[in-house]
Protein backbone atom coordinates (compact mmCIF):
# COMPACT_ATOMS: atom_id res chain seq x y z
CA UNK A 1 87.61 119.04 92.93
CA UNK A 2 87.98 115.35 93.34
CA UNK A 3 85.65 112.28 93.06
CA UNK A 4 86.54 110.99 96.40
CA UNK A 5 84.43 107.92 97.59
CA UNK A 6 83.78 106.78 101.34
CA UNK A 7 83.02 102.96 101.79
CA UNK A 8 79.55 102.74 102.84
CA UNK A 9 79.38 99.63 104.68
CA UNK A 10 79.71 100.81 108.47
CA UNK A 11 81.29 103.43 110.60
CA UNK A 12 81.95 107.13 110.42
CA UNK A 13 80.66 107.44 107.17
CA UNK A 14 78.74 110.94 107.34
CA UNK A 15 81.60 112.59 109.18
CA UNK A 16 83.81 112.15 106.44
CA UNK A 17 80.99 112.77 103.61
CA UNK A 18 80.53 116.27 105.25
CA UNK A 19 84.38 116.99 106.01
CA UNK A 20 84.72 116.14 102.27
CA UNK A 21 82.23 118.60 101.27
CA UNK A 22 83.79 120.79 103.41
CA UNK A 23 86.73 120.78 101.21
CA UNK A 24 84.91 121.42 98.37
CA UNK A 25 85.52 118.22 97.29
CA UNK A 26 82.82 115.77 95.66
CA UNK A 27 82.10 112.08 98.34
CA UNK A 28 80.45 109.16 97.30
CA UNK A 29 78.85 106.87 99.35
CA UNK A 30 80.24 103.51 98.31
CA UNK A 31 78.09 100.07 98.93
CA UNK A 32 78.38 98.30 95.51
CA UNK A 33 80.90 97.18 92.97
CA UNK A 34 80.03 100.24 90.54
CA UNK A 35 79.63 102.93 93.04
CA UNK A 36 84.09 102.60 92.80
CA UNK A 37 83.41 103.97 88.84
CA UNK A 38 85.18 106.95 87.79
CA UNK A 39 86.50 107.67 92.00
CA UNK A 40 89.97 109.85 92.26
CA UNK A 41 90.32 107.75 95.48
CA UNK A 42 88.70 105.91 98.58
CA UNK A 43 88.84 106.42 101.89
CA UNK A 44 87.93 103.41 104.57
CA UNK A 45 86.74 104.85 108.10
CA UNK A 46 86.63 103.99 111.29
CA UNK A 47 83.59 101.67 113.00
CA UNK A 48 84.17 97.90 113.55
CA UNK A 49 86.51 96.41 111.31
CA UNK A 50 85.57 92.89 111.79
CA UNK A 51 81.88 94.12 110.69
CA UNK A 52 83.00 96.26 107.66
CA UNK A 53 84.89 93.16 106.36
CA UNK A 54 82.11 91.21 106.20
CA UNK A 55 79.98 93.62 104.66
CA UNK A 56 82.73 93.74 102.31
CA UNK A 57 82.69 89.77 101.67
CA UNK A 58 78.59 90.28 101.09
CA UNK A 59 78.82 92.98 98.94
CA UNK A 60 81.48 91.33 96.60
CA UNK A 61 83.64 94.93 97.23
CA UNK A 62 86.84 92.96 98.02
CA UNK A 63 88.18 92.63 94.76
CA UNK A 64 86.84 95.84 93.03
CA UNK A 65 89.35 97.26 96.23
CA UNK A 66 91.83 95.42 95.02
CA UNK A 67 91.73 96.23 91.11
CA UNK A 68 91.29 100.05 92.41
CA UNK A 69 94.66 99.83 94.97
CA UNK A 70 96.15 98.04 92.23
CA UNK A 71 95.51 100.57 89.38
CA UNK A 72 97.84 103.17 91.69
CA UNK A 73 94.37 105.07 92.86
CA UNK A 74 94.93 106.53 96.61
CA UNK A 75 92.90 104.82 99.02
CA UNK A 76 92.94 106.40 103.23
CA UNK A 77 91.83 104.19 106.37
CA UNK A 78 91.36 105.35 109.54
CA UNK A 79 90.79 103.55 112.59
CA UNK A 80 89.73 100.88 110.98
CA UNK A 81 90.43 101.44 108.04
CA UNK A 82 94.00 101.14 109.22
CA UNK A 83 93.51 97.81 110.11
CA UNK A 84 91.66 96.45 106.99
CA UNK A 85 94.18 97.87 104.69
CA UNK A 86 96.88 96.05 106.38
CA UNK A 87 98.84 92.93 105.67
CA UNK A 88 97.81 90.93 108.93
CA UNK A 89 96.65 92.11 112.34
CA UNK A 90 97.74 90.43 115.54
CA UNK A 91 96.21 89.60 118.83
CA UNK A 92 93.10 87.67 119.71
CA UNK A 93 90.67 89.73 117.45
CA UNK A 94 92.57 89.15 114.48
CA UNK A 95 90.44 89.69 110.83
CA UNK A 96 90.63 89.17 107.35
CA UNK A 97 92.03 92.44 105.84
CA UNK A 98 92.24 93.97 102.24
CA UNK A 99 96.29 93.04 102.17
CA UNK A 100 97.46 96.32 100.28
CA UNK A 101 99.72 97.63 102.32
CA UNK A 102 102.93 96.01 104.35
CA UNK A 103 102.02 97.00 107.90
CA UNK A 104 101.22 94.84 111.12
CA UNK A 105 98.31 95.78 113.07
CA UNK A 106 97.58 95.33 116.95
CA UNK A 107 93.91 95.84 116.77
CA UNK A 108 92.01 97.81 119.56
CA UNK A 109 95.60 97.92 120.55
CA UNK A 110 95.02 101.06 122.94
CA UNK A 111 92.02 99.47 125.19
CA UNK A 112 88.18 99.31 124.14
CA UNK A 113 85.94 101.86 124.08
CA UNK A 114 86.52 103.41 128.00
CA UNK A 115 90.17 103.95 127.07
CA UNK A 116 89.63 105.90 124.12
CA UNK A 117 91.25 109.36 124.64
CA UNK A 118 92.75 112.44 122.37
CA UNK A 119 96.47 113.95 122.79
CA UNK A 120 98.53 116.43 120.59
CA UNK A 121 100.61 114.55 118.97
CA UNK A 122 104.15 115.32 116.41
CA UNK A 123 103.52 114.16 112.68
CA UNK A 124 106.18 114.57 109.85
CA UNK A 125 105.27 117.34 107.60
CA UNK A 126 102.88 118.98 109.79
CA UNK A 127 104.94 122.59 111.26
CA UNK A 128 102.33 122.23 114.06
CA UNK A 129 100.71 119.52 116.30
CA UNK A 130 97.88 117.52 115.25
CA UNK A 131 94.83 116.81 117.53
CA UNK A 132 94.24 113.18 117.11
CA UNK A 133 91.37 111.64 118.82
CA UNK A 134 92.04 107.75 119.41
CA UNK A 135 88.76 105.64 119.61
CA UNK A 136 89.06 102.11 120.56
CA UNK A 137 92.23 102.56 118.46
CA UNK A 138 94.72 99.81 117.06
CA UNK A 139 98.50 100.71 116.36
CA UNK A 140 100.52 99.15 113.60
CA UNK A 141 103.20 97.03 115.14
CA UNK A 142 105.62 96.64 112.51
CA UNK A 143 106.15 98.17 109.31
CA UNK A 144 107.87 96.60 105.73
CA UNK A 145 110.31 98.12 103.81
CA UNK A 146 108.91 101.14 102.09
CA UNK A 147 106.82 102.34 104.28
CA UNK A 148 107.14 105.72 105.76
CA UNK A 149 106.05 106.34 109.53
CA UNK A 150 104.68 109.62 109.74
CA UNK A 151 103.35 110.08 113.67
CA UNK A 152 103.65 108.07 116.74
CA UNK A 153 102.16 108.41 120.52
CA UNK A 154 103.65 106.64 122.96
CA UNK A 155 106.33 105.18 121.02
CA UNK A 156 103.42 103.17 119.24
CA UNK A 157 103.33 104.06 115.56
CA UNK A 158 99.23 105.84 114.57
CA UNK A 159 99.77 107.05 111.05
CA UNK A 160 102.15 105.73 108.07
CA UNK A 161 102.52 106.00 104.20
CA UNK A 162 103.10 103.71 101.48
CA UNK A 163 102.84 104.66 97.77
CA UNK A 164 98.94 105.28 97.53
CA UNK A 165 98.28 104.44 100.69
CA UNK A 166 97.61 106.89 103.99
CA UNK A 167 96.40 105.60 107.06
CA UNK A 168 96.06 106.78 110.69
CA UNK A 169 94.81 105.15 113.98
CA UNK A 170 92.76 107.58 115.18
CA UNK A 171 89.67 110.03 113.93
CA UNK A 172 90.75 113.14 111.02
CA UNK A 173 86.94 113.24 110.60
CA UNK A 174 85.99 114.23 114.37
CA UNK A 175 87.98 117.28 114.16
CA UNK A 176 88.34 120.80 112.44
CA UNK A 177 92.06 120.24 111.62
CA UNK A 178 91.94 118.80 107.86
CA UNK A 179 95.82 118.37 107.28
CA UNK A 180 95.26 114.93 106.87
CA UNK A 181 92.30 114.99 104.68
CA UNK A 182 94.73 117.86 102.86
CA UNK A 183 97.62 115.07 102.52
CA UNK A 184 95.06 112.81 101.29
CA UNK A 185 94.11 114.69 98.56
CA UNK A 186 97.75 115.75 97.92
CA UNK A 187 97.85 112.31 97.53
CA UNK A 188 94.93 111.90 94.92
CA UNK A 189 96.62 114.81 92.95
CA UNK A 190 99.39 113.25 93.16
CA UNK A 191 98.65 109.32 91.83
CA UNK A 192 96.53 111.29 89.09
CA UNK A 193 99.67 113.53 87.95
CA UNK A 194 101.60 110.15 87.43
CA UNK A 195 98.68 108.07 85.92
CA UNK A 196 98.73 110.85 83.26
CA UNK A 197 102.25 110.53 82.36
């Protein structure tokens, strides 16, 4: 069982909280600076991302994030949290983001909230296709060296990796398919095998 927090700011917070505890794994609700104590990793959901930065400004969180991405601990965004954990996001809505990890993001790059929609869709390591459900969804436009594309729809790139960082464009928390909560925590298992070395 892992210590896995859930940034409490806005968004899809229960969802992941109870697909969490579904995995027999142990969520915190994170709002403050100490509430990122003693976490196995961090996951950043969906909601608005412009909103969630700013809660993150007010709530001095941005660089307890940083110290946390920096001490190798794996941190997940979806939706949102895609787009705050990239390096820049393009477009006319741009936002501040967290600048971890060396992606560019189109946000709400597949249409606001009338065009959200959900498709099977092919992602590396998964035998089987994944159920993604895309809400006002961005897409990351570019990727830096090092990072690993993992699934795309519509030649449009929705989930990538990069050292301790997994993110996806569209909603692991609004389904019953956990693979990508599962890689996630692969993940934490993972960072925590090497921090012990």
């Amino acid at each position: 069982m892992y210590k896995i927090g859930v940034l409490g700011l806005q968004g899809a917070i229960s969802e992941h909280v109870s697909r969490l505890k579904e995995l027999k794994q142990q969520p915190v609700v994170v709002k403050k600076t100490t509430d990122l104590h003693q976490l196995d990793g961090l996951i950043i959901p969906g909601g608005e991302s412009t909103a969630i930065w700013k809660l993150i400004e007010e709530n001095q969180l941005f660089q307890p994030i940083q110290n946390f991405a920096n001490d190798g601990k794996a941190i997940f965004g979806t939706c949102a949290g895609l787009v705050l954990l990239s390096k820049a996001t393009i477009g006319r809505d741009c936002t501040p983001t967290l600048q971890l990890m060396d992606i560019t993001v189109q946000r709400n790059g597949f249409g606001r909230q009338k065009d959200s929609f959900e498709s099977k869709i092919q992602v590396q390591y998964m035998k089987e296709s994944y159920h993604a459900v895309f809400i006002r969804a961005p897409y990351i436009e570019s990727v830096g060296e090092g990072v690993e594309v993992i699934a795309s729809y519509d030649d449009k790139i929705v989930a990538a990796r990069q050292k301790n960082y997994l993110v996806c464009a569209f909603h692991p928390e609004l389904t019953d398919d956990d693979r990508f909560l599962e890689m996630f925590i692969n993940m934490i298992s993972s960072s925590k095998n090497i921090n012990h070395v």
